[in-house]
C-alpha atoms as a PDB file:
ATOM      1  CA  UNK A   1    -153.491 194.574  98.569  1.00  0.00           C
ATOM      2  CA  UNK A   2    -153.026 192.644 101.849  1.00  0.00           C
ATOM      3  CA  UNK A   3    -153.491 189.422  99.998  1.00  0.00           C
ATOM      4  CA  UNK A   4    -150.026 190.458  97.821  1.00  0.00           C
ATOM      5  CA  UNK A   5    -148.554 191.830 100.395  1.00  0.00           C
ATOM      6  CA  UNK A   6    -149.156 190.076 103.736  1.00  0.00           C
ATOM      7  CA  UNK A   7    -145.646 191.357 105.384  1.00  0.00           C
ATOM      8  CA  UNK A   8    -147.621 194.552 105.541  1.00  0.00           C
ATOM      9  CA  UNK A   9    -150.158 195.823 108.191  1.00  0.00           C
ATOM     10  CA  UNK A  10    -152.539 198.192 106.421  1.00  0.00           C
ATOM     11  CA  UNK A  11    -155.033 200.089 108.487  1.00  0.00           C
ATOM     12  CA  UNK A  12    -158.410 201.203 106.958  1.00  0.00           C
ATOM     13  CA  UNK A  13    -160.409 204.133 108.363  1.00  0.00           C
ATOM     14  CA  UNK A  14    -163.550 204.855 107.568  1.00  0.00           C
ATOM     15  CA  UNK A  15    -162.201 208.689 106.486  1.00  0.00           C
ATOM     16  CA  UNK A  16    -159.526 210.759 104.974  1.00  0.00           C
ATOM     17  CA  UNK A  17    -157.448 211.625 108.382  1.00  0.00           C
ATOM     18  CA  UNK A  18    -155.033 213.471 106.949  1.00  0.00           C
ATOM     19  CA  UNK A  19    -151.250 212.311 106.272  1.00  0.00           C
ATOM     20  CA  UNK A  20    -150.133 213.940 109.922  1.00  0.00           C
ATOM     21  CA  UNK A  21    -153.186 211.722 111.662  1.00  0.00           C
ATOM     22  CA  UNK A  22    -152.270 208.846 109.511  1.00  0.00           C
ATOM     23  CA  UNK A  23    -148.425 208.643 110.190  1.00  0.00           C
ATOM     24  CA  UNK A  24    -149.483 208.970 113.919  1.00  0.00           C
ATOM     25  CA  UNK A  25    -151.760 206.492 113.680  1.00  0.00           C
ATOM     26  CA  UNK A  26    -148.951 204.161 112.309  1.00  0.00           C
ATOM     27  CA  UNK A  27    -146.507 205.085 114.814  1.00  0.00           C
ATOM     28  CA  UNK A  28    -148.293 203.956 117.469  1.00  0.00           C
ATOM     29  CA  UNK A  29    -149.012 200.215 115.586  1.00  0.00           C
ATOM     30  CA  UNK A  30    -145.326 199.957 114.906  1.00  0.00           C
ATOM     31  CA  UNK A  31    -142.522 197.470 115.883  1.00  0.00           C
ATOM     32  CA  UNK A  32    -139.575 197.558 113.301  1.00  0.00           C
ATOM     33  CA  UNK A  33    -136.380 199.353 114.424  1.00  0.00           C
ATOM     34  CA  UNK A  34    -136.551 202.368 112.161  1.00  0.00           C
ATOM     35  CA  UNK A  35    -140.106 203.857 110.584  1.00  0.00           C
ATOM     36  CA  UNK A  36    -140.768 205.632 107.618  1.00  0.00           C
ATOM     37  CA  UNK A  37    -142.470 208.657 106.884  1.00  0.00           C
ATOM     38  CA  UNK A  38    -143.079 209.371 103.510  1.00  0.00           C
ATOM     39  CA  UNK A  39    -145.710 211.440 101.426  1.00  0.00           C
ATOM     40  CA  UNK A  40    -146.959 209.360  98.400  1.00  0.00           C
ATOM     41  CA  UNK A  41    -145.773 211.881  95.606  1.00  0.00           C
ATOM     42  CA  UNK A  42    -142.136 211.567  96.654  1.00  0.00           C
ATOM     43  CA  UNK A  43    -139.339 210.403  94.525  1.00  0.00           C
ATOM     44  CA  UNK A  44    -136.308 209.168  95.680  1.00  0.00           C
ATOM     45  CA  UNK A  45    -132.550 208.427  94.529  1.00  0.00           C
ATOM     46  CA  UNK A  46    -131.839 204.361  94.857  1.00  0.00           C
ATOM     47  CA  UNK A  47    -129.470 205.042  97.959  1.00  0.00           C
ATOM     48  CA  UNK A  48    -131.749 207.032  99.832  1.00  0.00           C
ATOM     49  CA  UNK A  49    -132.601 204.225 102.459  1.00  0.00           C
ATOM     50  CA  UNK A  50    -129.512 202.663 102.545  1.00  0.00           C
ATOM     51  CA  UNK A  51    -127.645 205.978 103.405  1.00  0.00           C
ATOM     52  CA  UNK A  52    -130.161 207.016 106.131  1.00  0.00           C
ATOM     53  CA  UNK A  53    -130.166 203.757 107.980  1.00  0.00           C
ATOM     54  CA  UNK A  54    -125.919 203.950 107.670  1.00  0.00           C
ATOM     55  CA  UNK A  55    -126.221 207.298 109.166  1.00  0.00           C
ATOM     56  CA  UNK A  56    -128.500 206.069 111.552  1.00  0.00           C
ATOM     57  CA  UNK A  57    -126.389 203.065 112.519  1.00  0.00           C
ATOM     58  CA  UNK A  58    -122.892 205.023 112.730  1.00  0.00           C
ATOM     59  CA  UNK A  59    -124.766 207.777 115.189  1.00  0.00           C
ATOM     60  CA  UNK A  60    -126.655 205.534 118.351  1.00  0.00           C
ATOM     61  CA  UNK A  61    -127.704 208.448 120.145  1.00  0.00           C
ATOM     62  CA  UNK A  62    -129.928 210.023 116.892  1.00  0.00           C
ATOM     63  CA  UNK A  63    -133.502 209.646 117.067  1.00  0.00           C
ATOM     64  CA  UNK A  64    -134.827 210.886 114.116  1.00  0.00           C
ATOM     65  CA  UNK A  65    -133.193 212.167 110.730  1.00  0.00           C
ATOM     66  CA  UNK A  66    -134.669 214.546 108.411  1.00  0.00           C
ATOM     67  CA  UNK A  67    -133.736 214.816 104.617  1.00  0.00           C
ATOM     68  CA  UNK A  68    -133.359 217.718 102.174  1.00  0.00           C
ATOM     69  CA  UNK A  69    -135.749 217.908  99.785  1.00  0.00           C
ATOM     70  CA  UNK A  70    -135.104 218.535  96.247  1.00  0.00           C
ATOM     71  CA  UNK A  71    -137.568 219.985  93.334  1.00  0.00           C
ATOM     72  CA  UNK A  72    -137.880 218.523  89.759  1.00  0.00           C
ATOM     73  CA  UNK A  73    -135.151 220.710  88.432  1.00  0.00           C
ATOM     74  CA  UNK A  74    -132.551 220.058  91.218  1.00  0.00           C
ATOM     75  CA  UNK A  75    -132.682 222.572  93.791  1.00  0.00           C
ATOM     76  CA  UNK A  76    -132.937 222.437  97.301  1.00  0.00           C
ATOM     77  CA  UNK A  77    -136.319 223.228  98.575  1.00  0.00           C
ATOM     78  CA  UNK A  78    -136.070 225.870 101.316  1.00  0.00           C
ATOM     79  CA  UNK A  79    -136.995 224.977 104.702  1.00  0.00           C
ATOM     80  CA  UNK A  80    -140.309 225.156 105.685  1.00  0.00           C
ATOM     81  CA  UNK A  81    -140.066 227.291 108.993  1.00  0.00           C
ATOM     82  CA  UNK A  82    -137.400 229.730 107.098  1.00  0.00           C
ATOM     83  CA  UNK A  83    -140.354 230.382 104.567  1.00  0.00           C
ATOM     84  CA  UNK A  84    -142.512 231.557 107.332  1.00  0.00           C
ATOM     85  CA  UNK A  85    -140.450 233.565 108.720  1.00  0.00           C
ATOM     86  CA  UNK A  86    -139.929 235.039 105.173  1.00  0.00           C
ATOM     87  CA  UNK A  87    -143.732 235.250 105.446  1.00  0.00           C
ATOM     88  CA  UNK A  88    -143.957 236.972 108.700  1.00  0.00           C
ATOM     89  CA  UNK A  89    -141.081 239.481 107.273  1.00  0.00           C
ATOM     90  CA  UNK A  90    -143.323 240.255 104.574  1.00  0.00           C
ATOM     91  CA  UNK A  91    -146.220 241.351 106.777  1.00  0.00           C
ATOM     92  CA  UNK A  92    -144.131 243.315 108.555  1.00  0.00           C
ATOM     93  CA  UNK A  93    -143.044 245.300 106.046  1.00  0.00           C
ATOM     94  CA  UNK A  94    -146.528 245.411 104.372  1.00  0.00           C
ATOM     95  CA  UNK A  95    -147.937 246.561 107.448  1.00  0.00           C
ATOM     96  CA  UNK A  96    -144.948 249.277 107.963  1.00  0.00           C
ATOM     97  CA  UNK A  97    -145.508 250.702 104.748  1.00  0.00           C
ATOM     98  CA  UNK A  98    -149.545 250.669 104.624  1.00  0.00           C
ATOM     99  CA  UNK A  99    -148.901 252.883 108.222  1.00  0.00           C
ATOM    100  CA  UNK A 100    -146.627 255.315 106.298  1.00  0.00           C
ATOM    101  CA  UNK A 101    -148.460 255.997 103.544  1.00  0.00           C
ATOM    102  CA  UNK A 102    -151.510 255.169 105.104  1.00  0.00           C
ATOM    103  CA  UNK A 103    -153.193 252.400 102.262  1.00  0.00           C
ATOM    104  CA  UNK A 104    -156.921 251.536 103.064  1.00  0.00           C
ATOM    105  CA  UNK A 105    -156.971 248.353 103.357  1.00  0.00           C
ATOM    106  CA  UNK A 106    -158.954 245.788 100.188  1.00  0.00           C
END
């Protein structure tokens, strides 16, 4: 790969770090004015770049911008932390009613 595309630095580790450990590891090893997180099973519209650095650009004081994400049929995926707090809801309750009616637990 490096050999067809020598504009790009790619770093090789000797194991699977994980896409969190990876991006990190890029951080650190960057230089360009704006960096790019993205997981490898994402699809994007055309203008997704061009739209984020323009928002970028017209707002100097942002240092970061997040996207919403979208499944195959078109809808928004919820936001991660309001699905744990859904989560944490649900245990709640679960644990509410197991102390009313008094369900052994397995």
């Amino acid at each position: 790969l490096q050999s067809r595309f020598p504009f790009v630095h790619f770093i090789a580790n000797k194991e699977n770090l994980g896409f969190a450990k990876g991006c990190n590891l890029a951080l650190v090893l960057s230089t360009g004015r704006y960096v790019l997180f993205l997981n490898p099973d994402t699809i994007i519209p055309e203008d997704c770049f061009s739209r984020c650095i323009a928002f970028m650009e017209s707002k100097p004081d942002a240092g970061a911008i997040g996207i919403r994400m979208i499944d195959g049929s078109g809808r928004f995926l919820k936001d991660p932390k309001e699905l744990f707090r859904i989560r944490l809801h649900l245990i709640q309750v679960i644990r509410v009613v197991k102390t009313i009616y008094r369900i052994p637990a397995g």
